[in-house]
N, C-alpha and C. Protein backbone atom coordinates (compact mmCIF):
# COMPACT_ATOMS: atom_id res chain seq x y z
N UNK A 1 78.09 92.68 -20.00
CA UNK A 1 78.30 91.25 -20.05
C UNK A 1 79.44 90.92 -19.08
N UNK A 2 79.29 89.85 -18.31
CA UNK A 2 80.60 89.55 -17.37
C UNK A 2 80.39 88.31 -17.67
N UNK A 3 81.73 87.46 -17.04
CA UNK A 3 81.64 85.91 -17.32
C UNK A 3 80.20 84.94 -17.34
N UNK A 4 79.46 85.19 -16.38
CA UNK A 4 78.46 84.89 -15.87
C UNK A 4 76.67 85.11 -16.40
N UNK A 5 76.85 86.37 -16.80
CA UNK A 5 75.64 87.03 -17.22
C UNK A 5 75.50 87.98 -18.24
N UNK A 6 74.26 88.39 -18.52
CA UNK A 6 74.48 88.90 -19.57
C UNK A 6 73.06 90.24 -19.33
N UNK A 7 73.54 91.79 -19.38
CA UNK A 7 72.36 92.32 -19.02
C UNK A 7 71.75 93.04 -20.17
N UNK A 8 70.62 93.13 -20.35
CA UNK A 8 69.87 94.78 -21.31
C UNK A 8 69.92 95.57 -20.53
N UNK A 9 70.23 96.77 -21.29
CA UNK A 9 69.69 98.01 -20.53
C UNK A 9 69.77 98.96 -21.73
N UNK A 10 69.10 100.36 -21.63
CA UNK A 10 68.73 101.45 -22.50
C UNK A 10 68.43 101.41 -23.13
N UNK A 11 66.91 100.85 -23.43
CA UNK A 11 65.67 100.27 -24.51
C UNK A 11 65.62 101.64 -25.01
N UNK A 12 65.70 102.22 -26.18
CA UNK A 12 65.12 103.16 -27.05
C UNK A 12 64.37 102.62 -28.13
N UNK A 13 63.16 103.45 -28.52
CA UNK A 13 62.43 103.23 -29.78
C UNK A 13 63.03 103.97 -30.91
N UNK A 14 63.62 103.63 -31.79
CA UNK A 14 64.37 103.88 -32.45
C UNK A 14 63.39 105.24 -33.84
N UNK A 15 61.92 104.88 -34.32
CA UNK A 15 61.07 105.51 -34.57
C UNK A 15 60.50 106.43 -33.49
N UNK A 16 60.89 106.75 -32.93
CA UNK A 16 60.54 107.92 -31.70
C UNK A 16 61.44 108.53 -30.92
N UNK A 17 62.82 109.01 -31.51
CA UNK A 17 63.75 109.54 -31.03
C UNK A 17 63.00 110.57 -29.49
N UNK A 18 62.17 110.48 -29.09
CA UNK A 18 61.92 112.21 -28.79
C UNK A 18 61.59 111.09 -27.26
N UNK A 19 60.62 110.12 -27.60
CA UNK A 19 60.49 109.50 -26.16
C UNK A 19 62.31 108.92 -25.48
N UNK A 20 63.29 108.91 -25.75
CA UNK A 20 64.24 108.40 -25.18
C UNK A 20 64.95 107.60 -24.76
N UNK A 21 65.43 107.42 -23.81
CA UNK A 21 65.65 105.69 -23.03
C UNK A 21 64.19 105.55 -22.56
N UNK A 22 63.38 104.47 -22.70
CA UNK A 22 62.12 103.71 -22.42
C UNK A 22 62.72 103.23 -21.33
N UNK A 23 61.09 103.24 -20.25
CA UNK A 23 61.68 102.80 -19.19
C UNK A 23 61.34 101.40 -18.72
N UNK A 24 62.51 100.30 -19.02
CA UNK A 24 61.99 99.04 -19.20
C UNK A 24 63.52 98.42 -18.62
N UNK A 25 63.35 97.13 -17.85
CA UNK A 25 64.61 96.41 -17.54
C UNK A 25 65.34 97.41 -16.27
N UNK A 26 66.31 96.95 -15.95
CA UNK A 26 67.34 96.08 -16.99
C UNK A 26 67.13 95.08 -16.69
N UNK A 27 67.64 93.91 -17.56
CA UNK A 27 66.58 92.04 -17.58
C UNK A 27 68.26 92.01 -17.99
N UNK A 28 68.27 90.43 -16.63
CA UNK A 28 69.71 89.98 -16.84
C UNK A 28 69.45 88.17 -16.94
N UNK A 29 70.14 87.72 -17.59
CA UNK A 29 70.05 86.22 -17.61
C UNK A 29 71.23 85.77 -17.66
N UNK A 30 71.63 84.48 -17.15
CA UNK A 30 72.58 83.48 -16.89
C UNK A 30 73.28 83.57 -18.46
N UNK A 31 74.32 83.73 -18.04
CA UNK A 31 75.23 83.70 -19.77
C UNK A 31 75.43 82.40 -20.24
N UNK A 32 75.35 81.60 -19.57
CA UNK A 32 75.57 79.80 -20.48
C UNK A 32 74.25 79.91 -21.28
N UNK A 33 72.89 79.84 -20.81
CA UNK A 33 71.80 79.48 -21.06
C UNK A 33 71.80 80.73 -22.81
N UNK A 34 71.48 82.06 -22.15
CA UNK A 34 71.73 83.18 -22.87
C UNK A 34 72.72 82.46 -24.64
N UNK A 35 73.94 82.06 -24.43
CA UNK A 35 74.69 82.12 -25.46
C UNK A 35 73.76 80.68 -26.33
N UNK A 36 73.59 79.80 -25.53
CA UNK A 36 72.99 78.45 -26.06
C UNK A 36 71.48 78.59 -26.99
N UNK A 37 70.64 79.86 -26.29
CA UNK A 37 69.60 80.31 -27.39
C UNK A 37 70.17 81.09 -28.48
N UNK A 38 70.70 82.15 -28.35
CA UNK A 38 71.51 82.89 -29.78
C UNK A 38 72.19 81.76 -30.54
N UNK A 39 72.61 80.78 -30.16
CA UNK A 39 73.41 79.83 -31.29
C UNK A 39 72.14 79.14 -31.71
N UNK A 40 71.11 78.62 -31.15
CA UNK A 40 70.01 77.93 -31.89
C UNK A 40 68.76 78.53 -32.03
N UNK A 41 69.17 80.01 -32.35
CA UNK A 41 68.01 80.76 -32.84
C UNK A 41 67.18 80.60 -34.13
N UNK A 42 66.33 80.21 -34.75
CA UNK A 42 65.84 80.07 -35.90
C UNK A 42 66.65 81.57 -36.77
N UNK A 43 66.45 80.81 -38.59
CA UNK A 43 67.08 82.10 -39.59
C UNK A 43 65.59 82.19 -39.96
N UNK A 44 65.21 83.53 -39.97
CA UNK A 44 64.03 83.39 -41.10
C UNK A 44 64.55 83.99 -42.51
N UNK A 45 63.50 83.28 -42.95
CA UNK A 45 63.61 83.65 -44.62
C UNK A 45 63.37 85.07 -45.24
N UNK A 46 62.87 85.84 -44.32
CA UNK A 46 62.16 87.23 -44.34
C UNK A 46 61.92 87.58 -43.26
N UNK A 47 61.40 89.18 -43.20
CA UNK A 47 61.63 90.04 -41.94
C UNK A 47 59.65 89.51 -41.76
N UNK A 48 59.14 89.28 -40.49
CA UNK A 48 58.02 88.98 -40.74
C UNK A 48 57.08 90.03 -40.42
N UNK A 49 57.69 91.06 -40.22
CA UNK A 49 56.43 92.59 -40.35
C UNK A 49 57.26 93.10 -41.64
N UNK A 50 57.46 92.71 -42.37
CA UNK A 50 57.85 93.67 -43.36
C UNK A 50 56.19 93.82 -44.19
N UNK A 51 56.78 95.15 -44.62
CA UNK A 51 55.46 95.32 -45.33
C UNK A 51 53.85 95.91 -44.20
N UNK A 52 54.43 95.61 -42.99
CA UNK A 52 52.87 96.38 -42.02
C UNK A 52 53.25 97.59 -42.01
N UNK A 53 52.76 98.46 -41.06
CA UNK A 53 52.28 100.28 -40.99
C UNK A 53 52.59 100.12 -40.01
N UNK A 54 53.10 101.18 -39.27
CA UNK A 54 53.52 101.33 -37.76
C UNK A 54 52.64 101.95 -37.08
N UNK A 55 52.37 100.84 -36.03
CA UNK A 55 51.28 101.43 -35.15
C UNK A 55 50.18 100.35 -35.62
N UNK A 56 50.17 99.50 -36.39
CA UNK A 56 49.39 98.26 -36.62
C UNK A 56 49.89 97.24 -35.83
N UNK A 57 48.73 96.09 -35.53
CA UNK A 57 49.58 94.96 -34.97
C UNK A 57 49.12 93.97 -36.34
N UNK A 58 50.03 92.96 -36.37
CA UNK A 58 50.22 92.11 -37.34
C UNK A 58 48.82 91.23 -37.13
């Protein structure tokens, strides 16, 4: 993160320790815009895959 921006990097699947850093990004976006969605992110009421099988799509 610097004044300006804000980057991802070192996507791991957290259920697949063995695949590693995934190779995806790094994805950087403007830090004004960036902070202005995290403050008006919806709360949900519940996790909304809770309850699926992994490796299903919803």
């Amino acid at each position: 993160m610097t004044a300006d921006s804000v980057t991802w990097t070192g996507f791991r699947q957290p259920h697949r320790p063995r695949w590693g850093t995934l190779p995806l990004g790094p994805f950087t976006f403007a830090r004004a815009p960036y902070e202005r969605a995290l403050a008006s992110a919806p709360t949900l009421d519940r996790d909304p895959l809770e309850g699926e099988q992994p490796g299903t799509c919803p």
